[in-house]
Structures are given as structure tokens and as C-alpha cells.
PDB file of N, CA and C in Angstrom:
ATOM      1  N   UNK A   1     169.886 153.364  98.133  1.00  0.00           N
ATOM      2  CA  UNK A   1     169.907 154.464  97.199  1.00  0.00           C
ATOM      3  C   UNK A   1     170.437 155.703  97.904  1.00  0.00           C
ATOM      4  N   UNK A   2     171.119 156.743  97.212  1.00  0.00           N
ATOM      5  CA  UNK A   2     171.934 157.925  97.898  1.00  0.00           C
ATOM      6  C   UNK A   2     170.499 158.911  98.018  1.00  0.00           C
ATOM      7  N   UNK A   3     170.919 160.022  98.786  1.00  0.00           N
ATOM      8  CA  UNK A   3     169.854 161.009  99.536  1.00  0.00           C
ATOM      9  C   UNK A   3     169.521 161.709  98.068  1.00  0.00           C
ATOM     10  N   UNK A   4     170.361 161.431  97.102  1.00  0.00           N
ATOM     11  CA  UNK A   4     170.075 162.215  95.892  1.00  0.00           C
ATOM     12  C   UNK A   4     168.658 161.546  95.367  1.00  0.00           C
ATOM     13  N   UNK A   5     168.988 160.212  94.870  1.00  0.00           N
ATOM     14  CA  UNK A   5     167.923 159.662  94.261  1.00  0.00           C
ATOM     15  C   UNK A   5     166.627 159.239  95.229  1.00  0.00           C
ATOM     16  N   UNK A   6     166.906 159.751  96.240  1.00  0.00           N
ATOM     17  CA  UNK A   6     165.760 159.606  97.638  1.00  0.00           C
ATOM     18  C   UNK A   6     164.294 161.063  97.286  1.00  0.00           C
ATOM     19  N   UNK A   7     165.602 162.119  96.525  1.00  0.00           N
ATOM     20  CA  UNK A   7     164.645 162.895  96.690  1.00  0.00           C
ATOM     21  C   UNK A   7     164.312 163.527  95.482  1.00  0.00           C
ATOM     22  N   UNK A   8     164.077 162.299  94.633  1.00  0.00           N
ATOM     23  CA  UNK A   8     163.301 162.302  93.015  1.00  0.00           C
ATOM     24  C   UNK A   8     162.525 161.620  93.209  1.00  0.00           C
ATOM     25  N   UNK A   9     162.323 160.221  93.551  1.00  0.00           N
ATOM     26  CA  UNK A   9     162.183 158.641  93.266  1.00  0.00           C
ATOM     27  C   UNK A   9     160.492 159.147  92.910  1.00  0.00           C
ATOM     28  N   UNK A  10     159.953 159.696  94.145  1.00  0.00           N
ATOM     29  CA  UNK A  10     158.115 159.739  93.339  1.00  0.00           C
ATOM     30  C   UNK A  10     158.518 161.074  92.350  1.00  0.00           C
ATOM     31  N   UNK A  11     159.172 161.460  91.507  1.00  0.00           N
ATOM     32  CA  UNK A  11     158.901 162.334  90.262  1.00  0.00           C
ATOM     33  C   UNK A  11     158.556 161.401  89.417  1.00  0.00           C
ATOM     34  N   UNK A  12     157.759 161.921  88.654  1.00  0.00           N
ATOM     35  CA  UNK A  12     157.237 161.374  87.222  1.00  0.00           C
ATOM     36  C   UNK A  12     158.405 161.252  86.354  1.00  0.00           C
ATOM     37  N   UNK A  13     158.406 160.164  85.684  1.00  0.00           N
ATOM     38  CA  UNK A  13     159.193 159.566  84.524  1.00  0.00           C
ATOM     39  C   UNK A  13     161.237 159.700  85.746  1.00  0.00           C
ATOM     40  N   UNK A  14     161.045 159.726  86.734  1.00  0.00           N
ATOM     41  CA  UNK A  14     162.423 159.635  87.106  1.00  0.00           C
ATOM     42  C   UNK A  14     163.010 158.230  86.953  1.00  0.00           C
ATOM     43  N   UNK A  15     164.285 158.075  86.902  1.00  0.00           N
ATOM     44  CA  UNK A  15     164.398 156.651  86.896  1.00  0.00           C
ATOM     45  C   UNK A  15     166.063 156.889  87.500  1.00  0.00           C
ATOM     46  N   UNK A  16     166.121 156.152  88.379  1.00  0.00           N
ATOM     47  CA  UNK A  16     166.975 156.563  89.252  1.00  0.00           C
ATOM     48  C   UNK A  16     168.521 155.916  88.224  1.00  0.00           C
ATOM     49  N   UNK A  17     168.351 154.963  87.370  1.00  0.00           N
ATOM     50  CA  UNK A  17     169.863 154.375  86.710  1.00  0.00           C
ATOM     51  C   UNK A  17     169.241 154.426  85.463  1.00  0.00           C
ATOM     52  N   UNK A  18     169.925 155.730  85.184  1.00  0.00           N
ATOM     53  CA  UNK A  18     169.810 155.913  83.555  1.00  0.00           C
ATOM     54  C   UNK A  18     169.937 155.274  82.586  1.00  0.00           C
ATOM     55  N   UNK A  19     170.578 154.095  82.529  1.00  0.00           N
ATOM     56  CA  UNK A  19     171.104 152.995  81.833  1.00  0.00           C
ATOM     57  C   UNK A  19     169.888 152.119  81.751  1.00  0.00           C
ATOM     58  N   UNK A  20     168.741 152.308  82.464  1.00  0.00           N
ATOM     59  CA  UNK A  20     167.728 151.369  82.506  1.00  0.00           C
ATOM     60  C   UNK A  20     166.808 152.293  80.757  1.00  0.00           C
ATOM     61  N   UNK A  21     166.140 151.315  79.861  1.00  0.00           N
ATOM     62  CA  UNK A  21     165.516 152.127  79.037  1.00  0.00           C
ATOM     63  C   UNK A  21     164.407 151.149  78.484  1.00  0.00           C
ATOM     64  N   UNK A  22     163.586 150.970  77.610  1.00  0.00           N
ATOM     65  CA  UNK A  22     162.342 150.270  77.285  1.00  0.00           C
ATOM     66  C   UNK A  22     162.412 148.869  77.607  1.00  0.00           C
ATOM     67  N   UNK A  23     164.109 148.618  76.780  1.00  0.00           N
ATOM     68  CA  UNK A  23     164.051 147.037  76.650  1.00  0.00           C
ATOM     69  C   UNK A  23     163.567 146.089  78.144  1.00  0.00           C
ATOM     70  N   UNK A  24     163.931 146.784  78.882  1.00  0.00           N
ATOM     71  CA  UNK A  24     164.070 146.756  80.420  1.00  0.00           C
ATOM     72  C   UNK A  24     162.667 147.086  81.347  1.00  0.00           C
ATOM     73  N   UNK A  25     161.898 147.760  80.032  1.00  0.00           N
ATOM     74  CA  UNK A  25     160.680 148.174  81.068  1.00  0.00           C
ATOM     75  C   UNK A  25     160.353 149.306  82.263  1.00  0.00           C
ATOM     76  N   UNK A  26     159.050 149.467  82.373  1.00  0.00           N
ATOM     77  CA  UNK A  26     158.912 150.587  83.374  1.00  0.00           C
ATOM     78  C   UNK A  26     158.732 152.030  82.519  1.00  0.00           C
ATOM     79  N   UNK A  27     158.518 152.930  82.904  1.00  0.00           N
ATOM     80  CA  UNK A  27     158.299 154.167  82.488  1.00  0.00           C
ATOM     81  C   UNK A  27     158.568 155.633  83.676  1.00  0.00           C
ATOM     82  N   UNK A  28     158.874 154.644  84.728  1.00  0.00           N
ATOM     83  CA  UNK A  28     159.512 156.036  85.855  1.00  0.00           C
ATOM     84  C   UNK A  28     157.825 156.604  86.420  1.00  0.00           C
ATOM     85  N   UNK A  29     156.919 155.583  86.374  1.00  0.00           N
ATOM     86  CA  UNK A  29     155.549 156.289  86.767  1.00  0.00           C
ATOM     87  C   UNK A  29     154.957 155.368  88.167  1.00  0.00           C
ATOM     88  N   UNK A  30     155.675 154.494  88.167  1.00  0.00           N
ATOM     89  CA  UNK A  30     155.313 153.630  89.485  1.00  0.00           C
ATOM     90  C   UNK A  30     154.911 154.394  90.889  1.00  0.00           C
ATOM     91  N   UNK A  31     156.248 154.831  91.051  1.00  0.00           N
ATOM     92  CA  UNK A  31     156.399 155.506  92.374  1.00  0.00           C
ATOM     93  C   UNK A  31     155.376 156.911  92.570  1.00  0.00           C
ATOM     94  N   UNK A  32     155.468 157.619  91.878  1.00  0.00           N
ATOM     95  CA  UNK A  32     154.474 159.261  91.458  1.00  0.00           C
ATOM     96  C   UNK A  32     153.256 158.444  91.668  1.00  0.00           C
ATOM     97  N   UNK A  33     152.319 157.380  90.713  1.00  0.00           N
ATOM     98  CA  UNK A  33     151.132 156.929  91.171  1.00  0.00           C
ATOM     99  C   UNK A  33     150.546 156.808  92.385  1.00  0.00           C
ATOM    100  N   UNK A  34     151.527 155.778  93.223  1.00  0.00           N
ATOM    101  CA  UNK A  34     151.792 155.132  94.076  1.00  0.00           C
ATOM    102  C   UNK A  34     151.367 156.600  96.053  1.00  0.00           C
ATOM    103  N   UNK A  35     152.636 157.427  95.360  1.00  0.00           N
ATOM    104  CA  UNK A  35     152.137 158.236  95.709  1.00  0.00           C
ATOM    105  C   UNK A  35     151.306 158.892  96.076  1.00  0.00           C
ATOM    106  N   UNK A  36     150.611 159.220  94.881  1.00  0.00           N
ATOM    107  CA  UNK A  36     148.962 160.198  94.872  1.00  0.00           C
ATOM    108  C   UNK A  36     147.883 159.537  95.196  1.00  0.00           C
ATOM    109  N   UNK A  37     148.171 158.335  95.072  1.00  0.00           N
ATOM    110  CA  UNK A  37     146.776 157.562  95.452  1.00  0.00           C
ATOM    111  C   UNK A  37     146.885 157.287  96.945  1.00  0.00           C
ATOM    112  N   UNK A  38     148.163 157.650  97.914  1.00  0.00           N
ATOM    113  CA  UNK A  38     148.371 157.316  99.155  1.00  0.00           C
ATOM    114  C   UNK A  38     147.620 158.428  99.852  1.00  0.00           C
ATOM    115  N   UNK A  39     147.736 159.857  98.612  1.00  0.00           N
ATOM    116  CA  UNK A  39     147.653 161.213  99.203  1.00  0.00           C
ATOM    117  C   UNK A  39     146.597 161.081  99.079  1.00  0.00           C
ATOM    118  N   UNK A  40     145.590 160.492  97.971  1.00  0.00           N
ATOM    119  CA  UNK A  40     144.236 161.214  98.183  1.00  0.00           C
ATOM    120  C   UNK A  40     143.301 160.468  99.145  1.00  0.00           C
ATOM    121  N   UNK A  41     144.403 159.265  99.898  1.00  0.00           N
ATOM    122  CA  UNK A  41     143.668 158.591 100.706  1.00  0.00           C
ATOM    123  C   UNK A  41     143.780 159.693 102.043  1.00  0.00           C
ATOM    124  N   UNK A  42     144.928 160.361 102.149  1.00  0.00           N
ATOM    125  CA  UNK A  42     145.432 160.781 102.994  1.00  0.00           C
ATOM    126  C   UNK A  42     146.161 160.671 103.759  1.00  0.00           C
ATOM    127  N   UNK A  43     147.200 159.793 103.260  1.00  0.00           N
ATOM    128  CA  UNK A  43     148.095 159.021 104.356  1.00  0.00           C
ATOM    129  C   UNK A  43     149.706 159.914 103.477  1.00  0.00           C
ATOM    130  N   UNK A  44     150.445 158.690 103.874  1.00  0.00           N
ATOM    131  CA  UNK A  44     152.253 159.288 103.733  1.00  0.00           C
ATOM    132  C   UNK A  44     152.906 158.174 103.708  1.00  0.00           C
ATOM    133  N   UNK A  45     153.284 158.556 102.657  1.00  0.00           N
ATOM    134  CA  UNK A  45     155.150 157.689 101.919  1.00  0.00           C
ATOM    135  C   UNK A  45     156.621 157.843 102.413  1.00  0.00           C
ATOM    136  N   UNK A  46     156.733 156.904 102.772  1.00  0.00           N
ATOM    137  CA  UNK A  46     158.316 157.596 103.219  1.00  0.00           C
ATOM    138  C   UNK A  46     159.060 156.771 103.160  1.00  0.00           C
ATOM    139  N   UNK A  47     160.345 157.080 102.952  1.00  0.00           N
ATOM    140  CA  UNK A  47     161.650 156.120 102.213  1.00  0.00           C
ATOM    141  C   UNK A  47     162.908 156.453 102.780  1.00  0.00           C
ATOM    142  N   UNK A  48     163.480 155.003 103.402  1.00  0.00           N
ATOM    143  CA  UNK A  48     164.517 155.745 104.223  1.00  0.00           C
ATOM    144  C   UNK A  48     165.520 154.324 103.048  1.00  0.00           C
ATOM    145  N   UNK A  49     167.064 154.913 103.135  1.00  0.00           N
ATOM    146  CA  UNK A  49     167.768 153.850 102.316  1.00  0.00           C
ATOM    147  C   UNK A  49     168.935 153.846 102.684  1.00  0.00           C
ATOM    148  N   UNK A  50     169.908 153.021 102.994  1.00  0.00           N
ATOM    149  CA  UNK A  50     171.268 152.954 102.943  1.00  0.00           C
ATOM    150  C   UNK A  50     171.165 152.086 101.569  1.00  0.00           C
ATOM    151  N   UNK A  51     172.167 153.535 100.968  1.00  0.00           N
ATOM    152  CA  UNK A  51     173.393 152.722 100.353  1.00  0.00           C
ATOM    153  C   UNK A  51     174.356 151.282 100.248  1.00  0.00           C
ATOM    154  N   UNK A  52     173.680 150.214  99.217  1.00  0.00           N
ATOM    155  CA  UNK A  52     174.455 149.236  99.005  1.00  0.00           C
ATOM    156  C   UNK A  52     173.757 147.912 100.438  1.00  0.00           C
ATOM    157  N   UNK A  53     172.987 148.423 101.380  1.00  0.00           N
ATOM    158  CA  UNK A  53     172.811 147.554 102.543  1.00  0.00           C
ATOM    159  C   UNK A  53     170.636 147.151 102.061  1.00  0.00           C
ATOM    160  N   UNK A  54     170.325 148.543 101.688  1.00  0.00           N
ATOM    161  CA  UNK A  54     168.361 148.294 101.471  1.00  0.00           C
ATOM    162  C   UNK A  54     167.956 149.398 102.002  1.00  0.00           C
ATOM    163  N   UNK A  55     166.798 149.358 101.418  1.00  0.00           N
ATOM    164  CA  UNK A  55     165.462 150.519 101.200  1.00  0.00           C
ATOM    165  C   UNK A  55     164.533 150.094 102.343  1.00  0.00           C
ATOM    166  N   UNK A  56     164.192 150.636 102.900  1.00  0.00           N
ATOM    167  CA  UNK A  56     162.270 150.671 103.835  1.00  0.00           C
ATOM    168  C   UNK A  56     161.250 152.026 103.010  1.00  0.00           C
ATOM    169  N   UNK A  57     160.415 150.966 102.766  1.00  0.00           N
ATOM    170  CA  UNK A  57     159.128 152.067 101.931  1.00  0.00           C
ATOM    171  C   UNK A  57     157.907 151.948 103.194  1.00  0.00           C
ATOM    172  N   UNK A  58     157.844 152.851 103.803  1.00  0.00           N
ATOM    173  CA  UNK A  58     156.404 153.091 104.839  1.00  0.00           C
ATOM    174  C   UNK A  58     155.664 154.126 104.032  1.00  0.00           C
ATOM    175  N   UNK A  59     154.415 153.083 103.908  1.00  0.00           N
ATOM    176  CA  UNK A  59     152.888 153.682 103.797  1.00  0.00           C
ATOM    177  C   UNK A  59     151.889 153.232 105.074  1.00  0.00           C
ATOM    178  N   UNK A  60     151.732 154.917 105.319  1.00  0.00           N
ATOM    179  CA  UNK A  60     150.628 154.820 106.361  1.00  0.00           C
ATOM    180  C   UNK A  60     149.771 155.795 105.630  1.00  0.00           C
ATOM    181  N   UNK A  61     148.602 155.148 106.416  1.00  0.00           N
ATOM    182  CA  UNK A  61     147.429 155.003 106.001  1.00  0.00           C
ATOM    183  C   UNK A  61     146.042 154.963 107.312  1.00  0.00           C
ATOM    184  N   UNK A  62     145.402 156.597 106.954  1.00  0.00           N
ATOM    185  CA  UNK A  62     144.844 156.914 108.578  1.00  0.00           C
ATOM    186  C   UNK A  62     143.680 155.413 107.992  1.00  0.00           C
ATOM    187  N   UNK A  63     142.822 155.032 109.855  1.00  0.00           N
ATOM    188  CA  UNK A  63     141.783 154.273 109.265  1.00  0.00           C
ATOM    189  C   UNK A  63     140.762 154.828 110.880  1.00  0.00           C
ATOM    190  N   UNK A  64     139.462 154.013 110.576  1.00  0.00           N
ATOM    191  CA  UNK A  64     138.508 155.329 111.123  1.00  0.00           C
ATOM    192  C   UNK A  64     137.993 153.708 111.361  1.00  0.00           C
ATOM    193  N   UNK A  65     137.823 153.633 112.881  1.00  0.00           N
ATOM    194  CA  UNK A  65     136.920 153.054 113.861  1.00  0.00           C
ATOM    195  C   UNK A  65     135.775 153.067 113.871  1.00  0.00           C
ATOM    196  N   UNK A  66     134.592 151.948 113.632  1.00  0.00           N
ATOM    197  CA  UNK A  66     132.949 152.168 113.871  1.00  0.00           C
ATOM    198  C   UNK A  66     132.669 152.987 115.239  1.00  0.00           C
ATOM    199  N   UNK A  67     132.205 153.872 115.298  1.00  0.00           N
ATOM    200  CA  UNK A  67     131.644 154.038 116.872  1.00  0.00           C
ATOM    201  C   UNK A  67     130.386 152.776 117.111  1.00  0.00           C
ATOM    202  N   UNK A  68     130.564 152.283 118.018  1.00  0.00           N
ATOM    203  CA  UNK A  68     129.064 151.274 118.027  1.00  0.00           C
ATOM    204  C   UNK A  68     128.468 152.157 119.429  1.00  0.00           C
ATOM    205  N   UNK A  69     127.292 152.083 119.470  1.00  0.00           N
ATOM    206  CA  UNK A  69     126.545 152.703 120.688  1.00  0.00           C
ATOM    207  C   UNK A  69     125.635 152.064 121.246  1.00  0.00           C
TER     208      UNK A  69
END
């Protein structure tokens, strides 16, 4: 995907190929969800893409060690 549609993709209702519409499914809310529920964990989304070659979607996600004593 181009740096353009890199830096919509989590907007609400975006849909990166306009040509896509009901018959086809989706509502452009995937990614925005996807999102917020990463945030209120506290972690981070990130999307790197070439054009025509593929996408990498990294979610990290802090995580918290027992102390044992």
C-alpha cells in the first residue's frame, strides 16, 4: 500500500479502494477497532508496506512478569 493509504488505514470507515462497497463487505471499522483496543491495552500498531511486494502489521503489546519471592 502507498505512504498515502498508510496514513488513513486505522481511520474509521476508511477504505483504502473505493471501488470496494457492501456487496463486498466490511465497513472500514476493522483497523480503528483493532487499534483502540491495542491502545487501551497499551501497546502499538505499526504498518510498514511496499507497494505491489506486502504489508507487515506489528502489534506490541507490554506484558508484566510475576515477581516470585
Amino acid at each position: 500500500m502507498t505512504k498515502e493509504v498508510q496514513m488513513h488505514i486505522f481511520e474509521r470507515f476508511y477504505k483504502a479502494d473505493p471501488s470496494r462497497n457492501r456487496s463486498f463487505g466490511g465497513s472500514g471499522l476493522g483497523l480503528a477497532i483493532v487499534k483502540k483496543i491495542i491502545e487501551m491495552h497499551k501497546g502499538d500498531i505499526q504498518v510498514e508496506s511496499t507497494p505491489n511486494e506486502g504489508t507487515e502489521i506489528k502489534v506490541i503489546l507490554p506484558i508484566s512478569i510475576p515477581q516470585h519471592n
